[in-house]
C-alpha atoms as a PDB file:
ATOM      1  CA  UNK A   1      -8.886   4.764  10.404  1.00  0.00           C
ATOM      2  CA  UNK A   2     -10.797   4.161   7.242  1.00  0.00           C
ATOM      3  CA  UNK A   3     -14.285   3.524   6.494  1.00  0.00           C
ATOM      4  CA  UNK A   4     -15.943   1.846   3.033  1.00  0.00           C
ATOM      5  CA  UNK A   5     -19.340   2.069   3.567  1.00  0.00           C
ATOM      6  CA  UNK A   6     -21.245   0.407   0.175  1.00  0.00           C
ATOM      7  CA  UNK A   7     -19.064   2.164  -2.274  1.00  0.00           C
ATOM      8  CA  UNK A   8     -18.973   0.524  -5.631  1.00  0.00           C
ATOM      9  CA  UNK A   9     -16.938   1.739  -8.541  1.00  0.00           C
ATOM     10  CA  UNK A  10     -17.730   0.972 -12.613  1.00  0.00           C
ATOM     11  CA  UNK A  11     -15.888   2.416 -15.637  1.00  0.00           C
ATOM     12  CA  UNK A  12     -17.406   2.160 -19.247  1.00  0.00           C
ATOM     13  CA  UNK A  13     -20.382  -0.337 -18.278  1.00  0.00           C
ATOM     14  CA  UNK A  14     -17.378  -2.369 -16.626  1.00  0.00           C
ATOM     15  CA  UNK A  15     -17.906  -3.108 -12.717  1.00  0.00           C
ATOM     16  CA  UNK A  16     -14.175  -2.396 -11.316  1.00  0.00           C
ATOM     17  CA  UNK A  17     -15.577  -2.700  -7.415  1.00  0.00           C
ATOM     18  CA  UNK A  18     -19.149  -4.016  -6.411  1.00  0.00           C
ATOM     19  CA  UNK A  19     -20.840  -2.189  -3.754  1.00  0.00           C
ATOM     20  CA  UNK A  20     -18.613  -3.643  -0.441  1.00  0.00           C
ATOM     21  CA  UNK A  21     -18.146  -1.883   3.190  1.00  0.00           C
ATOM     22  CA  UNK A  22     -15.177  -1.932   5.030  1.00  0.00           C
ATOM     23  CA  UNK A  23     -13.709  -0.974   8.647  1.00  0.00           C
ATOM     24  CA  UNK A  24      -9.980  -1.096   9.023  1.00  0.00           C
ATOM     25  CA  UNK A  25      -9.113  -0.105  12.349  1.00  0.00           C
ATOM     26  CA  UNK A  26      -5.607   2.114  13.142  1.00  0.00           C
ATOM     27  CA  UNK A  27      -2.276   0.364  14.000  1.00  0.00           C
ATOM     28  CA  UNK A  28      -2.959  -2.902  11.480  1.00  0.00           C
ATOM     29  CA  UNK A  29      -1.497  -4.304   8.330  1.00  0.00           C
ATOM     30  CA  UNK A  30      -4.049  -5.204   5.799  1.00  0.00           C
ATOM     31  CA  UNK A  31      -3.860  -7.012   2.569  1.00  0.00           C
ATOM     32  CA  UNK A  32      -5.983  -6.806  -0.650  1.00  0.00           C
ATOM     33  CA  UNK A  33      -5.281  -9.818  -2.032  1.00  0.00           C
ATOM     34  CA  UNK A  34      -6.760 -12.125  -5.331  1.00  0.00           C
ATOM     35  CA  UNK A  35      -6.252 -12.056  -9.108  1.00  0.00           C
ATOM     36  CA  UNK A  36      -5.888  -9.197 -11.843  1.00  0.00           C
ATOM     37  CA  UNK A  37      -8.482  -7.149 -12.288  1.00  0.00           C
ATOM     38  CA  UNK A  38     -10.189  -8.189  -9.080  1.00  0.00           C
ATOM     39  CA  UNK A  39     -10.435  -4.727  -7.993  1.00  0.00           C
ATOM     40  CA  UNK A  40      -7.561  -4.511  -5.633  1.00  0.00           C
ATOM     41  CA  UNK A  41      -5.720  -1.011  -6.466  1.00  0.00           C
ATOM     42  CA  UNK A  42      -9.360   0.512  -7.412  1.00  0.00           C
ATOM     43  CA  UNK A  43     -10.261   0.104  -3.715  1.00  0.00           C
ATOM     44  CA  UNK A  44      -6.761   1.880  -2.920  1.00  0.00           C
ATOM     45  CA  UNK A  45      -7.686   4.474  -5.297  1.00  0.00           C
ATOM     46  CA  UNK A  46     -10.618   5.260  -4.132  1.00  0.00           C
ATOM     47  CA  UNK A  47      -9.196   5.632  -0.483  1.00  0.00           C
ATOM     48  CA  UNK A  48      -7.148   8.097  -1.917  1.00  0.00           C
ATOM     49  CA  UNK A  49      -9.092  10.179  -3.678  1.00  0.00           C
ATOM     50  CA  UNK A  50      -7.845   9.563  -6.938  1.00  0.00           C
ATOM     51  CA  UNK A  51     -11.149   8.314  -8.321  1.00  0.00           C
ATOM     52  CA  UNK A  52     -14.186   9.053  -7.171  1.00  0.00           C
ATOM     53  CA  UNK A  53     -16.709   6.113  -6.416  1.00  0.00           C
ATOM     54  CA  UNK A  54     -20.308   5.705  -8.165  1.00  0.00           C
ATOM     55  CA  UNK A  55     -21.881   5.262  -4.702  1.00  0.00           C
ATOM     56  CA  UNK A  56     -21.228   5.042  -1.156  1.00  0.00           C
ATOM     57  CA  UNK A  57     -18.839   6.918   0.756  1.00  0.00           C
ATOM     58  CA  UNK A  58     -15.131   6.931   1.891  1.00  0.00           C
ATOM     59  CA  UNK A  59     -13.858   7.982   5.256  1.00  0.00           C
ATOM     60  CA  UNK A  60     -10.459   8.724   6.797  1.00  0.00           C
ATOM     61  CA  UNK A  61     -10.116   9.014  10.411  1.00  0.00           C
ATOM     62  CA  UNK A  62     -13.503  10.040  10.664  1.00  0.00           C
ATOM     63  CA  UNK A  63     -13.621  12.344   7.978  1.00  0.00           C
ATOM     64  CA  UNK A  64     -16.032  12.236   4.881  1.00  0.00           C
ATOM     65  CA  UNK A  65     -13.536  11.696   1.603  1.00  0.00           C
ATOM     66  CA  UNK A  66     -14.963  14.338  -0.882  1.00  0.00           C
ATOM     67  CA  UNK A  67     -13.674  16.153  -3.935  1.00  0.00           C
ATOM     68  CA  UNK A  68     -13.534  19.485  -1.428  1.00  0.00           C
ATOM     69  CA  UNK A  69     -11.581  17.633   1.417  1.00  0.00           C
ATOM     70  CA  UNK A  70      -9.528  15.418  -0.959  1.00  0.00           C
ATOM     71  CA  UNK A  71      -6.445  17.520  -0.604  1.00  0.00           C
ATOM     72  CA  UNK A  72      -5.881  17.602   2.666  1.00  0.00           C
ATOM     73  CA  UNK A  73      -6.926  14.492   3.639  1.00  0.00           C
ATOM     74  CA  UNK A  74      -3.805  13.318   1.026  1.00  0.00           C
ATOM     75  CA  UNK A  75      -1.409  14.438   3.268  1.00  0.00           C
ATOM     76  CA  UNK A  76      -2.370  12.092   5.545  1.00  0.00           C
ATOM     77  CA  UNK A  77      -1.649   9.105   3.726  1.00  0.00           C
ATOM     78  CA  UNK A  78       1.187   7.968   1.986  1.00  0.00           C
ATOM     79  CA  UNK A  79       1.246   6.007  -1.586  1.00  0.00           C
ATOM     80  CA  UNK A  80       3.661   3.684  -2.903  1.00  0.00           C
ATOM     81  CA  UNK A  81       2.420   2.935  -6.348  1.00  0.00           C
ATOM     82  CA  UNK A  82       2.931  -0.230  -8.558  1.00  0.00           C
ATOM     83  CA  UNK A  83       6.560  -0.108  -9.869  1.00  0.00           C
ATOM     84  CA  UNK A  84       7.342   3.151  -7.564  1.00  0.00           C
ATOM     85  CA  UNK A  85       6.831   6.055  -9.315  1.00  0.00           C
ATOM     86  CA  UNK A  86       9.654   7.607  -9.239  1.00  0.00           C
ATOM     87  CA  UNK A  87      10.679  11.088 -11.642  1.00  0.00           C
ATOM     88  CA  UNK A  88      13.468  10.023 -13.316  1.00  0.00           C
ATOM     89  CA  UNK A  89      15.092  13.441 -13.618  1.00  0.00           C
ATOM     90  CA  UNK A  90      14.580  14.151  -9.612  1.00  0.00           C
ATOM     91  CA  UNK A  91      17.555  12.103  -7.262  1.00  0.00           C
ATOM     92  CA  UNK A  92      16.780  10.040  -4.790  1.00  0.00           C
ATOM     93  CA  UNK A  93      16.855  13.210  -2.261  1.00  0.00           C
ATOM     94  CA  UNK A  94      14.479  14.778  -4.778  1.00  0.00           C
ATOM     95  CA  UNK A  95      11.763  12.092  -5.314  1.00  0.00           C
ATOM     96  CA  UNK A  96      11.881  11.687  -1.072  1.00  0.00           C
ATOM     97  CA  UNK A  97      11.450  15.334  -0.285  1.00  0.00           C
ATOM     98  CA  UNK A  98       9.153  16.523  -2.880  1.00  0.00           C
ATOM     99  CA  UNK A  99       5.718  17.062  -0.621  1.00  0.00           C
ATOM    100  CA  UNK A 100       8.183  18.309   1.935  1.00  0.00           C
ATOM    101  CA  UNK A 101       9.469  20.976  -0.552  1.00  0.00           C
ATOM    102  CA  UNK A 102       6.169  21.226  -1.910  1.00  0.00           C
ATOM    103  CA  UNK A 103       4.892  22.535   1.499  1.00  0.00           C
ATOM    104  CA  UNK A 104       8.240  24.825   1.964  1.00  0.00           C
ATOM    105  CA  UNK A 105       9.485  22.926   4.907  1.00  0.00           C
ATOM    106  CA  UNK A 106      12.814  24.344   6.335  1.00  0.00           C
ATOM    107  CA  UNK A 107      15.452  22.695   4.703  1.00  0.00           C
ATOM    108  CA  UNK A 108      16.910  21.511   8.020  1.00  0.00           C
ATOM    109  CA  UNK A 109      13.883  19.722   8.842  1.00  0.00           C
ATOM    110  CA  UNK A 110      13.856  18.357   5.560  1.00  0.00           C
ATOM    111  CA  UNK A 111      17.415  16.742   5.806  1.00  0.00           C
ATOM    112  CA  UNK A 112      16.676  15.656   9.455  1.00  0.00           C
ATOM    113  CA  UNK A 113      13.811  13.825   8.039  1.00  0.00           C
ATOM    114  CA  UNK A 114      15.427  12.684   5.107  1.00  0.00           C
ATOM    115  CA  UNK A 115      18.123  11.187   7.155  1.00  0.00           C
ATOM    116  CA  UNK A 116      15.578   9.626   9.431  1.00  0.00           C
ATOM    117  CA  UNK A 117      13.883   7.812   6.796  1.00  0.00           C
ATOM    118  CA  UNK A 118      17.114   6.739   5.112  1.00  0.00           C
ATOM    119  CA  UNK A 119      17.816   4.818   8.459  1.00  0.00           C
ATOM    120  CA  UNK A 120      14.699   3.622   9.115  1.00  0.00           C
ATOM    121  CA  UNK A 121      14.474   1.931   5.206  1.00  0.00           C
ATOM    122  CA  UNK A 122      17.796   0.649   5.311  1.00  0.00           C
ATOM    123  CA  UNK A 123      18.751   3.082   2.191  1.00  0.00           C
ATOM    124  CA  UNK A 124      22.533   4.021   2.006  1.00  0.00           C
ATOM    125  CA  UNK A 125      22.462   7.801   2.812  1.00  0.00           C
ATOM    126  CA  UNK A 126      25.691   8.395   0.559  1.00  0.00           C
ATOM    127  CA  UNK A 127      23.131   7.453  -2.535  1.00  0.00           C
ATOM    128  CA  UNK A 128      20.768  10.432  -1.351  1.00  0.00           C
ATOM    129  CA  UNK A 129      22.214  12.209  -4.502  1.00  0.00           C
ATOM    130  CA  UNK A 130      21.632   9.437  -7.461  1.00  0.00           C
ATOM    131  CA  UNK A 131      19.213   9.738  -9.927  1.00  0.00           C
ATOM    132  CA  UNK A 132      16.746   6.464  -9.957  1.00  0.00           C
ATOM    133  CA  UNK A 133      18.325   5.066 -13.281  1.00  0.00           C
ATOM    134  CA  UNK A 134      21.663   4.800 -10.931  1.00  0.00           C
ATOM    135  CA  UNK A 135      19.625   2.995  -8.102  1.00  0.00           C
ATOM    136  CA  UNK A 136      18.996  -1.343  -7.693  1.00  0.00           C
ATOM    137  CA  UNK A 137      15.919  -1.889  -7.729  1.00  0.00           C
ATOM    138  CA  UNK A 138      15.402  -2.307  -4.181  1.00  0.00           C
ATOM    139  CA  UNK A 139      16.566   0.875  -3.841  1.00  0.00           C
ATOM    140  CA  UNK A 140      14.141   2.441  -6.129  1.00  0.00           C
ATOM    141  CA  UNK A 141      11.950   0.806  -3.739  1.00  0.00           C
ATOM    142  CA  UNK A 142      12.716   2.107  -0.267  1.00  0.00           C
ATOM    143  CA  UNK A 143      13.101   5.957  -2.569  1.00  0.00           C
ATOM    144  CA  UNK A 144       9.458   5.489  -2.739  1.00  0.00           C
ATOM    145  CA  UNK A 145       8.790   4.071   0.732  1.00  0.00           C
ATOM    146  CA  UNK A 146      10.327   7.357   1.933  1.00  0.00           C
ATOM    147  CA  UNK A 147       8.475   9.879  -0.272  1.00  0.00           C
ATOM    148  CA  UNK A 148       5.356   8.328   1.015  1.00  0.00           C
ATOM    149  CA  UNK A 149       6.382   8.171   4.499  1.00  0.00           C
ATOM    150  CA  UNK A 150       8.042  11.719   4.708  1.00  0.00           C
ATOM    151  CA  UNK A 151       5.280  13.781   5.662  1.00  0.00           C
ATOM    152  CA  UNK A 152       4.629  11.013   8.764  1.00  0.00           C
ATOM    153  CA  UNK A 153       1.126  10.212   7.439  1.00  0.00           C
ATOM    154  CA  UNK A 154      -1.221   8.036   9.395  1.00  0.00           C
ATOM    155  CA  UNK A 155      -2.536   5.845   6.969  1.00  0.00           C
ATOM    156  CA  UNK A 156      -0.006   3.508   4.316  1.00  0.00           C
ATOM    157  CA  UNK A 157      -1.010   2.237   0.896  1.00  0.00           C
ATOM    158  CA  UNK A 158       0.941   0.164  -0.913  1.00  0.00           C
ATOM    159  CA  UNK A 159       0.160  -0.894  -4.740  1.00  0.00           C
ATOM    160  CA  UNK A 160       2.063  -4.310  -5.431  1.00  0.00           C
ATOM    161  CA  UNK A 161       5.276  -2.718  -4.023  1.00  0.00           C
ATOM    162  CA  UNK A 162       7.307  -5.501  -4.840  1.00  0.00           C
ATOM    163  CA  UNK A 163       6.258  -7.004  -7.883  1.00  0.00           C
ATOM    164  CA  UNK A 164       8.939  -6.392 -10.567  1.00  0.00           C
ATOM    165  CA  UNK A 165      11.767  -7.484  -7.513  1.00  0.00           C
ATOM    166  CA  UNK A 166      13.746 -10.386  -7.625  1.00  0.00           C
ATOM    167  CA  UNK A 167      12.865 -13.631  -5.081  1.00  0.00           C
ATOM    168  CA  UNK A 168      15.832 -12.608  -2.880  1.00  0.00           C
ATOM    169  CA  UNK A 169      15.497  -8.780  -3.096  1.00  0.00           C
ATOM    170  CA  UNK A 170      11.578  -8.895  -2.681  1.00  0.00           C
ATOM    171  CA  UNK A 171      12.340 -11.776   0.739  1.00  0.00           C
ATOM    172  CA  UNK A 172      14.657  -8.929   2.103  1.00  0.00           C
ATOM    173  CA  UNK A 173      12.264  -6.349   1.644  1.00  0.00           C
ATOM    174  CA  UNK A 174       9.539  -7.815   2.786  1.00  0.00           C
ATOM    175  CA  UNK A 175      11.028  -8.421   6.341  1.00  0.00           C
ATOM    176  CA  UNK A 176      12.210  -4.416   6.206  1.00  0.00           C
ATOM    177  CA  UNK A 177       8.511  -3.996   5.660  1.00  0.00           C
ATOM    178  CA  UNK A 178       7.110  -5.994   8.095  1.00  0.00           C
ATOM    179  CA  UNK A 179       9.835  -4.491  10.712  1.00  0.00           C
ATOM    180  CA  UNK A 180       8.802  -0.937   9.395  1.00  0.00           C
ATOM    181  CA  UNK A 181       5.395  -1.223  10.043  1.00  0.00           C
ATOM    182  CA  UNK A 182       5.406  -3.138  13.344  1.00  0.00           C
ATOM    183  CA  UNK A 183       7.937  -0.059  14.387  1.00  0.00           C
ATOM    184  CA  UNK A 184       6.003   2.711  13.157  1.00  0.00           C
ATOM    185  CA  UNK A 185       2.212   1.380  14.267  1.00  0.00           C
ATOM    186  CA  UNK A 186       0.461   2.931  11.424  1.00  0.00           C
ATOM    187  CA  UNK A 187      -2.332   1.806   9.715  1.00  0.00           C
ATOM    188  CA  UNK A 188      -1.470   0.127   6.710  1.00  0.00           C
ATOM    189  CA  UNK A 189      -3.433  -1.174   3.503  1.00  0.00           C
ATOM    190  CA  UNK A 190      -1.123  -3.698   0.841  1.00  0.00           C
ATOM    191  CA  UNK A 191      -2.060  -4.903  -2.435  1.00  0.00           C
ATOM    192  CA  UNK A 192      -0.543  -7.833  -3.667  1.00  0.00           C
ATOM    193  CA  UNK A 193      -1.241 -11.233  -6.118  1.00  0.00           C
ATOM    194  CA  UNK A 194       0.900 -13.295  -3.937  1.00  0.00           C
ATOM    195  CA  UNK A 195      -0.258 -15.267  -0.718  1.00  0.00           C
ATOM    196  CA  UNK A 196       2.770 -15.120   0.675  1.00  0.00           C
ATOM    197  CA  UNK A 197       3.834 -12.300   1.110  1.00  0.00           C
ATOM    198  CA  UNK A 198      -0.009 -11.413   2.094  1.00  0.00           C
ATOM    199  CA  UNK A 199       0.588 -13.641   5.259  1.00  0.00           C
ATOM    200  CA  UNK A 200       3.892 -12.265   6.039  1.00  0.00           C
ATOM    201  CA  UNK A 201       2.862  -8.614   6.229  1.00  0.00           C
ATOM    202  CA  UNK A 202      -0.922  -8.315   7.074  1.00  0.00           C
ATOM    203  CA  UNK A 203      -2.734  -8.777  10.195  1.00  0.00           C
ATOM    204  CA  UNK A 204      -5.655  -9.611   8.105  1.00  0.00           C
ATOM    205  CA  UNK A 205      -6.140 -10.730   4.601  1.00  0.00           C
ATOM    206  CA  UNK A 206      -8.975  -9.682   1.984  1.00  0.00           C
ATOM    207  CA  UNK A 207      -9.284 -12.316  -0.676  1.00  0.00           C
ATOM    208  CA  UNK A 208     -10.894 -10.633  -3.515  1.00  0.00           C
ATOM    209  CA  UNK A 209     -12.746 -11.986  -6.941  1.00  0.00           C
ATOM    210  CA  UNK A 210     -14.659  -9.641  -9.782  1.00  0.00           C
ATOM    211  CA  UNK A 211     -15.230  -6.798  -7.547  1.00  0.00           C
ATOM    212  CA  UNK A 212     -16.123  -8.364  -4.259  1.00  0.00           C
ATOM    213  CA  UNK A 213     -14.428  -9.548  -1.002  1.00  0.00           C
ATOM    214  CA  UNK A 214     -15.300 -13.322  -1.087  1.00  0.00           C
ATOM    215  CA  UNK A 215     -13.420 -13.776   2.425  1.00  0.00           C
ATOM    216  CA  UNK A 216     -12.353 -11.778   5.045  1.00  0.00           C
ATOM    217  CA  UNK A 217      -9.628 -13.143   8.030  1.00  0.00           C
ATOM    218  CA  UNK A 218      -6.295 -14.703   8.795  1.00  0.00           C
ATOM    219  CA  UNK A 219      -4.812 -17.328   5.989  1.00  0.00           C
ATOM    220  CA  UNK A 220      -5.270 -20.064   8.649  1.00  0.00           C
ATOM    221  CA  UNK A 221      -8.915 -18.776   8.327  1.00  0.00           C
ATOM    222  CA  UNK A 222      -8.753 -19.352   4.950  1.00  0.00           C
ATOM    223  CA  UNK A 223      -7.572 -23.086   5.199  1.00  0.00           C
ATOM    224  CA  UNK A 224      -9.610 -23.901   7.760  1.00  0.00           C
ATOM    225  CA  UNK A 225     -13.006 -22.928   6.684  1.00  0.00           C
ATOM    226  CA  UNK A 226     -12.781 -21.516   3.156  1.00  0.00           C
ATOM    227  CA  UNK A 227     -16.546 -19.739   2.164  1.00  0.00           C
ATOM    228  CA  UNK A 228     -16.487 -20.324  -1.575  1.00  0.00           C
ATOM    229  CA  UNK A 229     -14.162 -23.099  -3.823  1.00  0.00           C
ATOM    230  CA  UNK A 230     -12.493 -20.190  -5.473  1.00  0.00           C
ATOM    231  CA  UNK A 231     -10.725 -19.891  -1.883  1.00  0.00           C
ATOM    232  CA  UNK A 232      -9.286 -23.220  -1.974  1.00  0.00           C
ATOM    233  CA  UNK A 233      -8.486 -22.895  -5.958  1.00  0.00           C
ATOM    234  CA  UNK A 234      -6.648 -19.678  -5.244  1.00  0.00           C
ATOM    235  CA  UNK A 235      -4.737 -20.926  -2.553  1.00  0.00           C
ATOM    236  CA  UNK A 236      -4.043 -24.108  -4.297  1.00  0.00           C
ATOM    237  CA  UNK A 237      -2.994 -22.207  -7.490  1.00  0.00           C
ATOM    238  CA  UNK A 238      -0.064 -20.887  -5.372  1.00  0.00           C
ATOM    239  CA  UNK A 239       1.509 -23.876  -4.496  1.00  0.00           C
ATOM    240  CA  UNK A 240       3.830 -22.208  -2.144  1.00  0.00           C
ATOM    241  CA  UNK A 241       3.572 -19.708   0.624  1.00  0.00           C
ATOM    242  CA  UNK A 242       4.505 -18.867   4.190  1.00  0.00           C
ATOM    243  CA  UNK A 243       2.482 -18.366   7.232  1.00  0.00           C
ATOM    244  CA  UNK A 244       5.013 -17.170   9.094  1.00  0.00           C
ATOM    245  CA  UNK A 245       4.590 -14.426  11.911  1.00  0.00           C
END
């Protein structure tokens, strides 16, 4: 489903992502995972054709990633960004539906999907019409889930989609996820700081540091045979996570 193939990324003499290839294949959960300013949501950014990189090249399904086939490659991939992204003056109907209105989809289909999503993200249908200030959190959350999943794309990123959430809000949410994209067998690319969660939702982990993916595989991988001390120090700097599947 997507392809990195020696793309780096700098801005200002500053090396965001050093040059690093990638093959994530369709149907899996992957995580970006390591400290700030590792270059976790550059790589998503760069997937998406937000930025473009320095060098190297991007593919989706096959499909070269340039600034000519940026657009429509977009609609094939949703994007939850850090703290959701929601317009404040649109309700949560509005902020759901706005690539579908965008595109001029019937407004039956539009509902039907609406309602579909609403199900399938455990969001309380009779809040459809509530502006985002009037929303929990973990509403606000699921909102953006279903704007990025409304136009069924095949691909899923998600930027630290559960950051600002409290412990018991982000452990609900987190199963929803998992259940969501075990359901929905899309291909899926998370980035996250915390281990965790990491383990919980991806199939297989990319531990990150200054640009570069120092270790690719499962977190029992990790344990097992870390390939550099920061591994070990990262993991060990958690002091708490779950391997559960």
């Amino acid at each position: 489903m997507v392809e990195l193939d020696n793309v780096a990324k700098s801005y200002a003499g500053h090396t965001a992502v050093r040059p690093l290839s990638l093959t994530l294949e369709t149907g899996k959960t992957f995580v970006l995972i390591g400290p700030s300013g590792c270059g976790k949501s550059t790589i998503l950014r760069l997937i998406v054709g937000l930025i473009q990189s320095d060098s190297g090249s991007v593919s989706i399904a096959g499909k070269r990633l340039t600034r000519e086939s940026a657009i429509m490659l977009r609609r094939r991939i949703g994007y939850v960004i850090q703290e959701g992204g929601l317009f404040p003056h649109l309700t949560a109907e509005g902020n759901a539906a706005l690539m579908a209105r965008y595109l001029k989809w019937d407004e039956k289909k539009v509902r039907e999907r609406l309602l579909q999503l609403a199900e399938l993200t455990h969001f309380p249908a009779e809040r459809l019409d509530r502006y985002p200030a009037q929303l929990s959190g973990g509403q606000r959350q699921r909102v953006s889930l279903m704007r990025a999943l409304m136009l069924d794309p095949d691909l899923l990123l998600l930027d630290e989609p559960l950051g600002a959430l409290d412990p018991m809000i982000r452990a609900e949410l987190q199963r929803d996820l998992r259940d969501i994209f075990r359901s929905l067998k899309k291909t899926v690319i998370i980035v996250t700081h915390d281990l965790g969660e990491a383990a919980y939702l991806g199939d297989r982990l990319f531990l990150m540091r200054g640009g570069e993916i120092v270790q690719r595989g499962t977190l029992a991988e990790f344990l097992a045979s870390p390939a550099d001390p920061f591994v070990t120090d990262f993991i060990s700097a958690q002091r708490s996570f779950e391997g559960d599947s």
